[in-house]
Protein backbone atom coordinates (compact mmCIF):
# COMPACT_ATOMS: atom_id res chain seq x y z
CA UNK A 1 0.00 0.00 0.00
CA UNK A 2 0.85 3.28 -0.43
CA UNK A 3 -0.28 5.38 2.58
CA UNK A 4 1.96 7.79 3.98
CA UNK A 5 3.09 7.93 7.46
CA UNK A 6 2.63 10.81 10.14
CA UNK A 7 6.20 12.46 10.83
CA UNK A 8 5.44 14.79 13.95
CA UNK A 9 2.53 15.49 16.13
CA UNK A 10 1.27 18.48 15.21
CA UNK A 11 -1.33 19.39 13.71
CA UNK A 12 -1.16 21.59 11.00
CA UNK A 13 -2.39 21.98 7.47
CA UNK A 14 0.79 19.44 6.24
CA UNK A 15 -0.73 16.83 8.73
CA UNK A 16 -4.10 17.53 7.41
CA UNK A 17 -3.56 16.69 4.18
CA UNK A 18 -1.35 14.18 4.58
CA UNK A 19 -4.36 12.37 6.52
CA UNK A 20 -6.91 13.26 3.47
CA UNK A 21 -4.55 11.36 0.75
CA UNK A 22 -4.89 8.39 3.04
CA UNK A 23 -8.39 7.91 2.73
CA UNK A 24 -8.51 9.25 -0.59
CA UNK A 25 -6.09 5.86 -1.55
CA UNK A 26 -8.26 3.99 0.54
CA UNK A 27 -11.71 5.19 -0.94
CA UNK A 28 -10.18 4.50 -4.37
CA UNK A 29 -8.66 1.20 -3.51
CA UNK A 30 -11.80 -0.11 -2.37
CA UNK A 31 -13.80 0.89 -5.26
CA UNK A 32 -11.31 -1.12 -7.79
CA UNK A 33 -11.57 -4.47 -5.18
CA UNK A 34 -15.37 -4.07 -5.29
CA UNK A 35 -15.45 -3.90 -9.11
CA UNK A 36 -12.67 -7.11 -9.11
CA UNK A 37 -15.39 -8.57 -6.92
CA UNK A 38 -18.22 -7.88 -9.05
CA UNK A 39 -16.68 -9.37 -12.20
CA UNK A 40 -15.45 -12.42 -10.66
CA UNK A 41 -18.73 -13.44 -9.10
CA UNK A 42 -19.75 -12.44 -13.13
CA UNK A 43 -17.59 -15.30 -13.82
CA UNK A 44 -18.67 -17.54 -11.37
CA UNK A 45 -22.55 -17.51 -12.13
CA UNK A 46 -21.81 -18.02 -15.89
CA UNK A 47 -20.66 -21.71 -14.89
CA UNK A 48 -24.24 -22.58 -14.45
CA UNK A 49 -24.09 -24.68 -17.61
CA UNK A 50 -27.52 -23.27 -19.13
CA UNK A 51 -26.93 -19.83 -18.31
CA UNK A 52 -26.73 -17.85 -21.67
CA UNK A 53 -28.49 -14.89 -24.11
CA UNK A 54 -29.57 -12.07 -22.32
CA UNK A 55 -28.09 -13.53 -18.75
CA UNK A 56 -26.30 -11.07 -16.93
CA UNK A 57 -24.18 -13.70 -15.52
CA UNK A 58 -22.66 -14.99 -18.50
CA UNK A 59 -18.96 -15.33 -19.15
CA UNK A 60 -18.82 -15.21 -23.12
CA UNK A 61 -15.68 -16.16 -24.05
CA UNK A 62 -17.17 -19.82 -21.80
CA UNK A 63 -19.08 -20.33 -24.93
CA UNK A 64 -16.23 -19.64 -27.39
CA UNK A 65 -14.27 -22.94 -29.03
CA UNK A 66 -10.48 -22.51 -30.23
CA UNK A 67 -11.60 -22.10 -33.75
CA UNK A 68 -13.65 -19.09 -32.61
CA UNK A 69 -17.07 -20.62 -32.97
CA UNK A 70 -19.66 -19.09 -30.42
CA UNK A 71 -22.11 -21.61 -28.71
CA UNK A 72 -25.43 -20.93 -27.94
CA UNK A 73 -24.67 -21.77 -24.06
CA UNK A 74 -21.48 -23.36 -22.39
CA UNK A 75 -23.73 -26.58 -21.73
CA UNK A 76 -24.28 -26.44 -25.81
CA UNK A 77 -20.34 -26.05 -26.46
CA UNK A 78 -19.40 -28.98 -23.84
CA UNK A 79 -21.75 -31.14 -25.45
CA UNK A 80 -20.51 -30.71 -28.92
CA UNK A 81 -16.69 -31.45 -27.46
CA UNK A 82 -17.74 -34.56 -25.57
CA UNK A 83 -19.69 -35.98 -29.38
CA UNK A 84 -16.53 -34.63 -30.94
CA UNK A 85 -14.12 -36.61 -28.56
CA UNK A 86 -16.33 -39.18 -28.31
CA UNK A 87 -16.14 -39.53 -32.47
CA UNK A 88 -12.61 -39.04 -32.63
CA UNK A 89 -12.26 -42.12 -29.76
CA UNK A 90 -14.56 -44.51 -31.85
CA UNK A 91 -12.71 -43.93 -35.14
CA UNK A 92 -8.60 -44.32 -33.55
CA UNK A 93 -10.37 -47.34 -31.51
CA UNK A 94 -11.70 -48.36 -34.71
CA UNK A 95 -7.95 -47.57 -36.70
CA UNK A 96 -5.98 -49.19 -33.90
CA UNK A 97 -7.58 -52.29 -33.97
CA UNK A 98 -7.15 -53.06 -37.66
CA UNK A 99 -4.08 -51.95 -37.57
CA UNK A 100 -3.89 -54.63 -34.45
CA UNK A 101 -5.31 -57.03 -36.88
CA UNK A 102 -2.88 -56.51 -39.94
CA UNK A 103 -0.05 -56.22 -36.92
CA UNK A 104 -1.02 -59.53 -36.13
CA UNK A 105 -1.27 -60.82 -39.34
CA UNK A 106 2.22 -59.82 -40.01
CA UNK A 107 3.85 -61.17 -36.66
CA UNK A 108 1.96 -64.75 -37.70
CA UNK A 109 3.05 -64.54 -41.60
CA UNK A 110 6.77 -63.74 -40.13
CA UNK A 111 6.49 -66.23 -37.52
CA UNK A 112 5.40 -68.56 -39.61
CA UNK A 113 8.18 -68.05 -42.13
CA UNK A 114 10.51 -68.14 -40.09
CA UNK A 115 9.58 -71.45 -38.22
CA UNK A 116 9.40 -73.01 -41.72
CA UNK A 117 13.17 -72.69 -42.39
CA UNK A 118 14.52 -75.80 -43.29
CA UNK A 119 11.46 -77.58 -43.22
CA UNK A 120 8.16 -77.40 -44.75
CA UNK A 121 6.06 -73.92 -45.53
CA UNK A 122 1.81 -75.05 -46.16
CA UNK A 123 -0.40 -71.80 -47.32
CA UNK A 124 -3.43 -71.92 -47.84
CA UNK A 125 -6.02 -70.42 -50.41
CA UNK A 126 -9.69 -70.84 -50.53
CA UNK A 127 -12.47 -68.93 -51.92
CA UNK A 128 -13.82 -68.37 -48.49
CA UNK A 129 -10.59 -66.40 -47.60
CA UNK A 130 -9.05 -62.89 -47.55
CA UNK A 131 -6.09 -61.41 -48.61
CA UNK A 132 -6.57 -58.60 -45.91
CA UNK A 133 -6.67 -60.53 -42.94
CA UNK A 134 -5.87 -63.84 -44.07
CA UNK A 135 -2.22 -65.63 -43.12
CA UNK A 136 -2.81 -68.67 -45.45
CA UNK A 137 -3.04 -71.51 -42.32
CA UNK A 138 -5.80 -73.74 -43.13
CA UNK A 139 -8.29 -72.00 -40.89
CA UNK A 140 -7.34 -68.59 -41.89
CA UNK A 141 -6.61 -68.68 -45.64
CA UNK A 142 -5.98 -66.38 -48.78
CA UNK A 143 -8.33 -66.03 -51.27
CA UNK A 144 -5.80 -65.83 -54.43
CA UNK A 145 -3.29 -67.78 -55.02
CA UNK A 146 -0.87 -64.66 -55.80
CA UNK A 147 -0.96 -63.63 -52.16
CA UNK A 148 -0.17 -67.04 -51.18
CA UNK A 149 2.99 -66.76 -53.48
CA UNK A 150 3.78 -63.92 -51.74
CA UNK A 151 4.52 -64.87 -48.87
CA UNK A 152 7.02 -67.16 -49.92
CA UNK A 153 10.59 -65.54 -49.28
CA UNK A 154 12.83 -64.86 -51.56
CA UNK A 155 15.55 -67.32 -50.26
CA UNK A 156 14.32 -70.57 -48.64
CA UNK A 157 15.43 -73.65 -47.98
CA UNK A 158 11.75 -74.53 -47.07
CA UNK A 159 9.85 -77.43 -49.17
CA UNK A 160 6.60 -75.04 -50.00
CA UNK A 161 3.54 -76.24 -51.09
CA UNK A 162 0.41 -73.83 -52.05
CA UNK A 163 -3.03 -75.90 -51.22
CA UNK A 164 -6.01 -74.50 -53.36
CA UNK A 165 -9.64 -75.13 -52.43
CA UNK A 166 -12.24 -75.35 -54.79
CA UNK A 167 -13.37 -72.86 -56.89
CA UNK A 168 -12.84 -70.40 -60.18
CA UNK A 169 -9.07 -68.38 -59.71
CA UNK A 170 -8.99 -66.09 -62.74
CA UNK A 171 -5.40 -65.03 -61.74
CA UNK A 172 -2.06 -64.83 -64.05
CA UNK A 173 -0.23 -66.35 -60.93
CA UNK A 174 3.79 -65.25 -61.46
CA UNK A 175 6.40 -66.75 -59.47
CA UNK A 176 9.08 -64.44 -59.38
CA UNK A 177 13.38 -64.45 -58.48
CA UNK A 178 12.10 -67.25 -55.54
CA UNK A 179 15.18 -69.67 -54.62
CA UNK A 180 13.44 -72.72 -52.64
CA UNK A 181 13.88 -76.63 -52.55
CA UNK A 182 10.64 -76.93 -53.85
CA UNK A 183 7.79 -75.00 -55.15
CA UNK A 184 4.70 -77.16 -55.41
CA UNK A 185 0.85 -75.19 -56.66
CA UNK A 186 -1.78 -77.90 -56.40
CA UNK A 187 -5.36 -79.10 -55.71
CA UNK A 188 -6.06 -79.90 -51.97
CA UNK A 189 -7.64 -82.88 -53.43
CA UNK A 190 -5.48 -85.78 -55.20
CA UNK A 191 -7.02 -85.87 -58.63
CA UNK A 192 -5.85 -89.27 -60.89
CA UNK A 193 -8.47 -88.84 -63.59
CA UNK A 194 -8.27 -85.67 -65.77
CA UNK A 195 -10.70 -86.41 -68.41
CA UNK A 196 -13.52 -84.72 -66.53
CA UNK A 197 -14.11 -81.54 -64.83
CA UNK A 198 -11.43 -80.91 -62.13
CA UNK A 199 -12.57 -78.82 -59.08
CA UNK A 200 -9.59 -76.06 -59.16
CA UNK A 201 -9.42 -74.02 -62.12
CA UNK A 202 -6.88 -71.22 -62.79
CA UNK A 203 -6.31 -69.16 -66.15
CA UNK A 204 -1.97 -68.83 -65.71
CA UNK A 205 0.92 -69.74 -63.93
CA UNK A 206 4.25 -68.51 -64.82
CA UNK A 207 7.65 -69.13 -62.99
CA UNK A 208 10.33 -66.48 -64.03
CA UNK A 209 14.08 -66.97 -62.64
CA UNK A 210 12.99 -69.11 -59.92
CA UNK A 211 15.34 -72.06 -58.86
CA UNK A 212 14.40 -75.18 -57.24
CA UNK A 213 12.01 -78.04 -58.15
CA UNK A 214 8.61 -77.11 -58.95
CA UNK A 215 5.36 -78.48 -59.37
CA UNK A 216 2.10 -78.00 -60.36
CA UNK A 217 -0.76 -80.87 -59.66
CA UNK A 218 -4.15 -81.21 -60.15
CA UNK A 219 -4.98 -77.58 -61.84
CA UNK A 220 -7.57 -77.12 -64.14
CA UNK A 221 -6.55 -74.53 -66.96
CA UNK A 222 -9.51 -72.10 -67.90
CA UNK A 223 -10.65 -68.53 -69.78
CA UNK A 224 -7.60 -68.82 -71.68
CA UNK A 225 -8.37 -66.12 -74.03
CA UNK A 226 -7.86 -63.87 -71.41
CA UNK A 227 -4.07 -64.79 -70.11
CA UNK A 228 -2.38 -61.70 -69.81
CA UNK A 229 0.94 -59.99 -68.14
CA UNK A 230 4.41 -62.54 -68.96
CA UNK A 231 2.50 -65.45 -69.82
CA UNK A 232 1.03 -63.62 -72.70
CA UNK A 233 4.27 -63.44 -75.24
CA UNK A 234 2.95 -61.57 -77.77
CA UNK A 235 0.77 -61.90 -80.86
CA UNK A 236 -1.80 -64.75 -80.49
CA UNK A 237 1.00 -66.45 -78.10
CA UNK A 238 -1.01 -66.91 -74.71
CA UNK A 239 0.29 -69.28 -72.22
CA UNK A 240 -1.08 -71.52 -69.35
CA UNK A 241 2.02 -72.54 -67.86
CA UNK A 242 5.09 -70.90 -68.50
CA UNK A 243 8.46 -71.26 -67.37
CA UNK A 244 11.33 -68.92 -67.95
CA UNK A 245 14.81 -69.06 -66.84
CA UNK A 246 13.80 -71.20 -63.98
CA UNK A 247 14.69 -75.17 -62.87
CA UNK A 248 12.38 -78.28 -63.63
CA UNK A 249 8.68 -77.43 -63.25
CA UNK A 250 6.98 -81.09 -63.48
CA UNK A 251 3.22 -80.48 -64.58
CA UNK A 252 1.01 -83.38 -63.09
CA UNK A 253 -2.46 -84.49 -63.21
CA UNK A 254 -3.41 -81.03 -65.12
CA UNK A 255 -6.30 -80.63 -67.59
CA UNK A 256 -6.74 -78.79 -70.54
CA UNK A 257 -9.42 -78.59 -72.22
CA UNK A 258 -10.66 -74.77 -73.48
CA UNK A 259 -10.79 -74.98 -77.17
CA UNK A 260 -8.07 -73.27 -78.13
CA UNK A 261 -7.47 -75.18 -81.83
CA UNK A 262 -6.15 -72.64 -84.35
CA UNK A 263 -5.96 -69.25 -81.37
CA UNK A 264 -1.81 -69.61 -81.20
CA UNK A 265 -2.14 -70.72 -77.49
CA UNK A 266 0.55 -73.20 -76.00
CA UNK A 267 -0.80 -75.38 -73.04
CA UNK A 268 3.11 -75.61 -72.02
CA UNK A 269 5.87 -72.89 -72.88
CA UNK A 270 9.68 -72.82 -71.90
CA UNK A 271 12.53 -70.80 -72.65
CA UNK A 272 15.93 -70.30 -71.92
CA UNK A 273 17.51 -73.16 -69.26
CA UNK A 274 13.57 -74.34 -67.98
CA UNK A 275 12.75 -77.59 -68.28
CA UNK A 276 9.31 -78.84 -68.32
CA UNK A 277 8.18 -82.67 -67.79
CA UNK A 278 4.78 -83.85 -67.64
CA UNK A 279 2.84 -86.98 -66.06
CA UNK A 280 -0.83 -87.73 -66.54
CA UNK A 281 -2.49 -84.63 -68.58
CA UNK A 282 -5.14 -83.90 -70.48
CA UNK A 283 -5.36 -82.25 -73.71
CA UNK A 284 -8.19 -81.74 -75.48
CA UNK A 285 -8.79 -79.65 -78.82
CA UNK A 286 -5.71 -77.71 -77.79
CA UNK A 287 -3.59 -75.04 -80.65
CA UNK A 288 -0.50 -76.77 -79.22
CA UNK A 289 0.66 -78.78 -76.18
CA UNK A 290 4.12 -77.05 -75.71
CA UNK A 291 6.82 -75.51 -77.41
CA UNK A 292 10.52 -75.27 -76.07
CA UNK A 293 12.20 -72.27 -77.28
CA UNK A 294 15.78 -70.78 -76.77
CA UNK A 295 17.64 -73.96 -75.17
CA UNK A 296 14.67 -74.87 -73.29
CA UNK A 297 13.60 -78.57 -72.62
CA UNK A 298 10.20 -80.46 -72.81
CA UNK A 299 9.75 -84.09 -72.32
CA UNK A 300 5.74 -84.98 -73.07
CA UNK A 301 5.50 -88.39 -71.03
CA UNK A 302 3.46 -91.07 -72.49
CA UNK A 303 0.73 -91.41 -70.53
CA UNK A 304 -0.53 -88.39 -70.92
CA UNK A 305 -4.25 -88.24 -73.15
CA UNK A 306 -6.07 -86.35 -75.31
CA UNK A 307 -7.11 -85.89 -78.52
CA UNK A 308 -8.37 -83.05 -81.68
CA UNK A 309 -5.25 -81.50 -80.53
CA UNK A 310 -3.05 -79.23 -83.56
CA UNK A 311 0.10 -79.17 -82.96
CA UNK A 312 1.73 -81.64 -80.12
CA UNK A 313 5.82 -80.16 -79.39
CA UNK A 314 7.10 -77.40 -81.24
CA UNK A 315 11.40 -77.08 -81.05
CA UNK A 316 11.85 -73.72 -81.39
CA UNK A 317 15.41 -73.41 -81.18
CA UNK A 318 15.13 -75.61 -78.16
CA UNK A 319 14.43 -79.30 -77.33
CA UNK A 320 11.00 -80.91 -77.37
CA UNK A 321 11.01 -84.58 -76.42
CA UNK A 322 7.60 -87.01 -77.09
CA UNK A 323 7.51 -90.83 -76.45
CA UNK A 324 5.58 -91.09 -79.36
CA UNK A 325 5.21 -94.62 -78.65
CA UNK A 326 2.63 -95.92 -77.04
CA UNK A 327 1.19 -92.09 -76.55
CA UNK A 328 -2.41 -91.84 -75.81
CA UNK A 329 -1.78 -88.39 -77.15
CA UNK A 330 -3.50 -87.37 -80.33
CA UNK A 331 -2.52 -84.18 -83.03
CA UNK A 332 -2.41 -83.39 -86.00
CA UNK A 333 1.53 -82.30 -86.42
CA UNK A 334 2.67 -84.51 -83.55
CA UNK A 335 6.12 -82.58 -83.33
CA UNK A 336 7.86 -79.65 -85.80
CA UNK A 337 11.11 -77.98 -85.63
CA UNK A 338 11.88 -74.81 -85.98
CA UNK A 339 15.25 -72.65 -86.29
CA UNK A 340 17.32 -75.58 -85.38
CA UNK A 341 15.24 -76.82 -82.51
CA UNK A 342 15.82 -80.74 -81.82
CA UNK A 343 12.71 -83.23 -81.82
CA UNK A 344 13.59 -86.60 -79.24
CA UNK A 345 10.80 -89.04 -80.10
CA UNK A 346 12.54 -92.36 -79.11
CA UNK A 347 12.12 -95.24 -81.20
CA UNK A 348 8.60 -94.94 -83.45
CA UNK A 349 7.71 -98.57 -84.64
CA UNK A 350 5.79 -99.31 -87.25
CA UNK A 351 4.62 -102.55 -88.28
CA UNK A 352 4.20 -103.21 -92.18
CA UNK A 353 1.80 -105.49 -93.59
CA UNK A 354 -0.29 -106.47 -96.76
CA UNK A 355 -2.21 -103.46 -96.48
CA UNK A 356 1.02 -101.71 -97.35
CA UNK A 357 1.52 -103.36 -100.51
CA UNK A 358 2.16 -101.68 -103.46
CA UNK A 359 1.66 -104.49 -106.27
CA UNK A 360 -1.44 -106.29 -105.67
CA UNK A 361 -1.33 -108.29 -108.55
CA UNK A 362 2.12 -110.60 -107.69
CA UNK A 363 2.94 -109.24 -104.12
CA UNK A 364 1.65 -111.23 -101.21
CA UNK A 365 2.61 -112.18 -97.50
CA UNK A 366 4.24 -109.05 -96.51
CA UNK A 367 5.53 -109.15 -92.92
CA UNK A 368 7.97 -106.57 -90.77
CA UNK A 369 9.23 -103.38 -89.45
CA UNK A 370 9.63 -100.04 -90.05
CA UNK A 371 11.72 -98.15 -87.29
CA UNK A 372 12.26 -94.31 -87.09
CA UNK A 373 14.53 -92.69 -84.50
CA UNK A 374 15.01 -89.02 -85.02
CA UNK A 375 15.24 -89.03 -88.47
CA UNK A 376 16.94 -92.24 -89.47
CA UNK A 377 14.96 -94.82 -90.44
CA UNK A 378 15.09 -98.39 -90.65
CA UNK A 379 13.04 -101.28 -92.73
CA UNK A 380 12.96 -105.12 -92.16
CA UNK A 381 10.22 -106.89 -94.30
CA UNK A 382 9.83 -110.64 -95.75
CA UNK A 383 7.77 -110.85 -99.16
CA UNK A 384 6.83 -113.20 -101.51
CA UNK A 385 6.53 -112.82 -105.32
CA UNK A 386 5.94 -115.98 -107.40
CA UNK A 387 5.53 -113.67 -110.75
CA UNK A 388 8.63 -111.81 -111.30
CA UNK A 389 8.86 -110.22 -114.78
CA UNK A 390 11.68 -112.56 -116.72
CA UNK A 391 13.27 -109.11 -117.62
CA UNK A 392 15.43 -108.37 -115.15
CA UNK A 393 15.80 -104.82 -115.53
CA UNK A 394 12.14 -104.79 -114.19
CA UNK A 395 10.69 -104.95 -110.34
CA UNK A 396 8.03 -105.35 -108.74
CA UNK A 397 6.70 -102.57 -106.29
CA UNK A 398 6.62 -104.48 -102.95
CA UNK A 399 5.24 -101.52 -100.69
CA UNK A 400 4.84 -98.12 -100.38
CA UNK A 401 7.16 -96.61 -97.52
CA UNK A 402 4.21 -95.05 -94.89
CA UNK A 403 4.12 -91.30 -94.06
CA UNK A 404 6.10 -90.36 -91.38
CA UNK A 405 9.09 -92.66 -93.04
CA UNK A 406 9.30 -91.34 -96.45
CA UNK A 407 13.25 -90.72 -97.96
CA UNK A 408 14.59 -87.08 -97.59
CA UNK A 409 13.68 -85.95 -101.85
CA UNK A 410 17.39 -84.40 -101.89
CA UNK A 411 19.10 -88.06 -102.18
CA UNK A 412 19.33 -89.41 -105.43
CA UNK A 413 16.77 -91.01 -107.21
CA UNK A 414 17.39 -94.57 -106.13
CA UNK A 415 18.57 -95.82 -102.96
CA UNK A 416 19.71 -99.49 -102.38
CA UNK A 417 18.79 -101.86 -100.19
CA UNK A 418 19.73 -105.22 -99.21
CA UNK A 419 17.63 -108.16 -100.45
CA UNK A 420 18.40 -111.65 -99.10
CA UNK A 421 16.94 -115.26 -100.47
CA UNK A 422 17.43 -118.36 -99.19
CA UNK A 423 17.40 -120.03 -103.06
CA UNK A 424 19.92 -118.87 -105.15
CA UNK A 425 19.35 -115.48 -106.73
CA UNK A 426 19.08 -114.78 -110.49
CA UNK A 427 21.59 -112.75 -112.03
CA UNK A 428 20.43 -109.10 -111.84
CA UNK A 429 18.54 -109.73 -108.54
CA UNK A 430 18.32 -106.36 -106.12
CA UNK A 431 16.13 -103.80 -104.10
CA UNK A 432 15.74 -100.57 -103.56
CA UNK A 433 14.12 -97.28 -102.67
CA UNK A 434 12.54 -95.14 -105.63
CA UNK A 435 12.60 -91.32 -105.06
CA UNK A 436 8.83 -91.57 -104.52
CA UNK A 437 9.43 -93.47 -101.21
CA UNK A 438 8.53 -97.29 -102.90
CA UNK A 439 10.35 -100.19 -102.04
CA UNK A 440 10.94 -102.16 -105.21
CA UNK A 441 13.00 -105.21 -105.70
CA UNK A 442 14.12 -107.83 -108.33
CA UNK A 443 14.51 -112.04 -107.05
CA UNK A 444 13.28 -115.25 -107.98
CA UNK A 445 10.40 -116.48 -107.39
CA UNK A 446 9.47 -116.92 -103.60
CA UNK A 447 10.28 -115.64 -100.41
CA UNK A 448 12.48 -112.92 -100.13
CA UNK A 449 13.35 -110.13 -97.38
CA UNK A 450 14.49 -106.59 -97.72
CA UNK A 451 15.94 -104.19 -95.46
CA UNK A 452 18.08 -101.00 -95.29
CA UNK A 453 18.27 -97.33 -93.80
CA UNK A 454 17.41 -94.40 -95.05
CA UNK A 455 16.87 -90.35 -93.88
CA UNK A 456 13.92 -88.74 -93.47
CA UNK A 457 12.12 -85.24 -93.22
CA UNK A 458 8.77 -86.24 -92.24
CA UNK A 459 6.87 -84.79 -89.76
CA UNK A 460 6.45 -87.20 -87.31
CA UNK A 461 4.19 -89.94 -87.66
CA UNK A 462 0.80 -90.58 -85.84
CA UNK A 463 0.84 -94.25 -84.80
């Protein structure tokens, strides 16, 4: 305070005033604490929460938010920030626990990877599952069978296998730079017979740079004219399974049979170092079964089916091998080369018989083989011919080589072949090959037999 103190006792007109600016200060410093009082209580009635208008209590910056909006009454502007905090709570509980869910998710995909090393790696897919929430155990699966691939690391030395339920996938699945001991895509289900409807069905599958064995069992290959992304080449070129720079894919138990007869497509493709080997397929009305192109490998196994199939292996610069024999499967052009691509049949036997003969008239009794490996072939026949002309710079036509065994046109016009009797010969007595693929020979009368070897260019033969 600021009063001022008395400095002598008399009383004077110095004392006088002295004692006046006393109470003056203290007149003036009560009014300011009585208008400090009033405002306060001001302040203090406005917390009645529906105090508000015309009130002469009311505090107005009470109803005043941080973004400057003015509320009817305070009650009005705590109400709208306990919905707003109550919104905000619902929607971060609502974040946090889906981001809970794909935490867990994670931890269980990473867990589970993790545990698999060195052993085996089972995802799931089903068409009950999710890709969101799903981490591909049996009860908890995928519902494509790219995010199952995902989740197989890049480096493993995990045997993985994908299980796929039932249903339509219209995926082009790629398998991409994976390094594992084995890569295996099949049906939960063990299928043996492919000639009817399977219950997985998928439109692609590619592997690209992948190393390790792989496998793919019991697939059904579907909508075909829609294959796109790297199993679609180019062109009409569209793929179902194709393998590129990648180790030995085996293809089991597969069916395909979208007509695809004339539309370019290729149920099998490889290039580069893949190799592709097949077991128990089914091709039906198919463009072409598989090509190998670029140093890649094919080996068609024989007991795979089918049938109204174009082409069956195309060599493209690579190696396409078909046991032709004994092959249950049925095209048109059963293998062609192209650009120096190598065809591997194995041995293509051929048995000849009277319904090969040539010379009705004074042939009879024809009996023997015809044997084509690559494109050498080889003839063994017995004959008999009890008319020969007495000229002996005439023949009779014994048979007419088959298609599939015909002589390469570029050798000269006649070819020799060995003709053995067991009576002695006449003078003059041969065989041969005519340019136009006959066998014709000169003996005595009797039995005689023929054989030789020859080249060919002929497609190969449908036996």
């Amino acid at each position: 305070m600021e009063l001022e103190k008395l400095k002598n006792n008399r009383i004077s007109n110095e004392w006088k005033q002295t004692f006046n600016d006393n109470v003056d200060y203290l007149e003036n410093l009560e009014k300011n604490l009585d208008e400090q009082h009033k405002s306060t209580n001001s302040r203090i009635d406005n917390l009645v929460l529906h105090s508000g208008g015309d009130s002469p209590n009311e505090v107005v910056d009470a109803r005043i938010n941080a973004e400057g909006t003015i509320y009817p009454t305070l009650y009005s502007r705590l109400l709208a920030l306990d919905n707003l905090f109550n919104l905000n709570y619902t929607e971060l509980k609502t974040r946090q626990d889906n981001q809970q869910g794909q935490l867990n998710q994670l931890n269980v995909s990473v867990g589970t990877l993790m545990g698999a090393y060195g052993e085996t790696l089972d995802l799931y897919v089903a068409k009950t599952g999710s890709d969101q929430s799903g981490d591909g155990t049996e009860k908890n699966p995928f519902l494509t069978i790219q995010a199952a691939v995902n989740q197989i690391p890049l480096l493993t030395s995990s045997r993985v296998t994908i299980w796929i339920g039932d249903g339509v996938y219209l995926e082009d699945v790629v398998v991409r730079n994976l390094k594992a001991v084995s890569i295996t895509i099949r049906n939960r289900q063990n299928v043996s017979d492919t000639s009817s409807e399977l219950g997985v069905k998928v439109r692609s599958i590619a592997f690209i740079s992948s190393l390790g064995y792989q496998q793919i069992n019991g697939l059904q290959f579907v909508d075909q004219a829609n294959i796109s992304g790297v199993a679609y080449i180019g062109g009409d070129i569209k793929c179902a399974i194709y393998s590129e720079q990648s180790s030995y894919l085996a293809v089991w138990n597969c069916r395909f049979a979208e007509n695809t007869f004339g539309k370019g497509n290729r149920c099998l493709f490889a290039i580069g170092a893949s190799k592709i080997g097949t077991s128990n397929n089914f091709y039906q009305n198919q463009n072409c079964i598989a090509e190998a192109r670029n140093l890649a490998d094919i080996n068609i196994d024989s007991n795979d089916r089918g049938s109204g199939n174009d082409y069956g292996v195309i060599a493209d610069n690579g190696t396409a091998r078909v046991k032709v024999a004994g092959s249950k499967v049925k095209a048109n052009r059963i293998a062609e080369a192209r650009n120096q691509g190598n065809v591997v049949t194995g041995k293509i036997i051929r048995q000849i018989t009277n319904d090969d003969i040539s010379d009705r008239d004074n042939i009879t009794n024809v009996n023997g083989t015809i044997k084509r490996e690559g494109d050498t072939v080889t003839i063994a026949i017995k004959y008999e011919c009890n008319n020969y002309p007495s000229d002996a710079s005439n023949t009779r036509n014994v048979i007419l080589v088959p298609a599939g065994f015909q002589r390469d046109q570029s050798y000269p016009a006649y070819h020799p072949l060995a003709l053995y009797r067991n009576e002695t010969q006449p003078a003059g007595a041969r065989a041969g090959l005519t340019q136009a693929s006959r066998v014709v020979a000169y003996s005595g009368n009797g039995s005689s037999y023929v054989s030789g070897t020859w080249i060919t260019n002929d497609p190969i033969p449908i036996i």
